[in-house]
Protein backbone atom coordinates (compact mmCIF):
# COMPACT_ATOMS: atom_id res chain seq x y z
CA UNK A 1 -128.07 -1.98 241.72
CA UNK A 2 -130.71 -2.65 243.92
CA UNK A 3 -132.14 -0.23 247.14
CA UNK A 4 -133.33 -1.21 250.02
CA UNK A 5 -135.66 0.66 252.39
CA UNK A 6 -135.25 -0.32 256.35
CA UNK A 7 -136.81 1.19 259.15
CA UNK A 8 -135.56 0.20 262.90
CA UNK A 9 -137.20 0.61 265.56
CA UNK A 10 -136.41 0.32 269.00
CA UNK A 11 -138.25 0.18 272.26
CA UNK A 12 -137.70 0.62 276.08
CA UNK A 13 -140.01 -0.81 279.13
CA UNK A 14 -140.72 2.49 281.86
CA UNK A 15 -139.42 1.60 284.84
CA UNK A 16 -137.93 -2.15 284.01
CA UNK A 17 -134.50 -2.17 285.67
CA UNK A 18 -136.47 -1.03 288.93
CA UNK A 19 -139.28 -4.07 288.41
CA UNK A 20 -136.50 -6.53 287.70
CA UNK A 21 -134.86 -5.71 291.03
CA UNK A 22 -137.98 -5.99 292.65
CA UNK A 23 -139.36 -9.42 291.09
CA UNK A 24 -137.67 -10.98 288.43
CA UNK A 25 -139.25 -13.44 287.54
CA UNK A 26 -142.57 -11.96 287.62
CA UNK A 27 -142.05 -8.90 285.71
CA UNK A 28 -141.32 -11.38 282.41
CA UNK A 29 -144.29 -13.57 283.13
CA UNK A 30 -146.11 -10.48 282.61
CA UNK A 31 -143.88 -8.96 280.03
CA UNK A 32 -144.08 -11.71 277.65
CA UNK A 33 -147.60 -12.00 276.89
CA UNK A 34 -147.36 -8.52 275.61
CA UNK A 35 -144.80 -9.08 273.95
CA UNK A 36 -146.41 -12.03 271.97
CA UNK A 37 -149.89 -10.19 271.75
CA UNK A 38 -149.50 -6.80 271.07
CA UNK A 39 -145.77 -5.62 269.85
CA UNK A 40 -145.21 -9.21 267.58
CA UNK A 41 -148.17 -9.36 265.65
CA UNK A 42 -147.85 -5.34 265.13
CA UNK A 43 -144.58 -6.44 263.14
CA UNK A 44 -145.81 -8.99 261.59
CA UNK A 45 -148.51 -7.59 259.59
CA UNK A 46 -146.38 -4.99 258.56
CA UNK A 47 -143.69 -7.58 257.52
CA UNK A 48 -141.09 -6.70 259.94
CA UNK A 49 -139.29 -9.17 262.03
CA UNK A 50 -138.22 -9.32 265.96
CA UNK A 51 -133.81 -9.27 265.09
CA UNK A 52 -133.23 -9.23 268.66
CA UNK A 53 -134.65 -8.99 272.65
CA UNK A 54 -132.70 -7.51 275.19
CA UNK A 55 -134.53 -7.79 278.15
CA UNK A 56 -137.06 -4.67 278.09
CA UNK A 57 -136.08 -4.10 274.08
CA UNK A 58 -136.18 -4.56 270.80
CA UNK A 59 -134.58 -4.29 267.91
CA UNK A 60 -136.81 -5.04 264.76
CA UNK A 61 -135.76 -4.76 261.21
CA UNK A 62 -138.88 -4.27 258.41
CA UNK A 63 -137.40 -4.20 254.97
CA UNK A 64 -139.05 -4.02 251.68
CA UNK A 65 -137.07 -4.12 247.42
């Protein structure tokens, strides 16, 4: 039998819902960049993967045998 080690991590955006009320369309212009720059390539080099984006989070899955 093999084991598996995940870790999960989740995130949450301050203050989203409010700044999606207020501009929509803005507040994901700037949110993606981030996104992209900074929380993506964090995953990546520690060989985790983006499973899912719900608005203002994420649900990422690193797994190592």
């Amino acid at each position: 039998m093999k084991h598996r080690l995940n870790a999960i991590f989740a995130a949450d955006i301050a203050g989203y819902s409010r700044l999606m009320e207020t501009n929509e369309i803005g507040t994901i212009y700037r949110q993606k960049p981030h996104l992209m720059e900074l929380i993506n390539l964090a995953f990546v080099e520690f060989h985790g993967r983006v499973v899912k984006e719900m608005g203002d989070g994420l649900l990422v899955d690193s797994s190592q045998l």
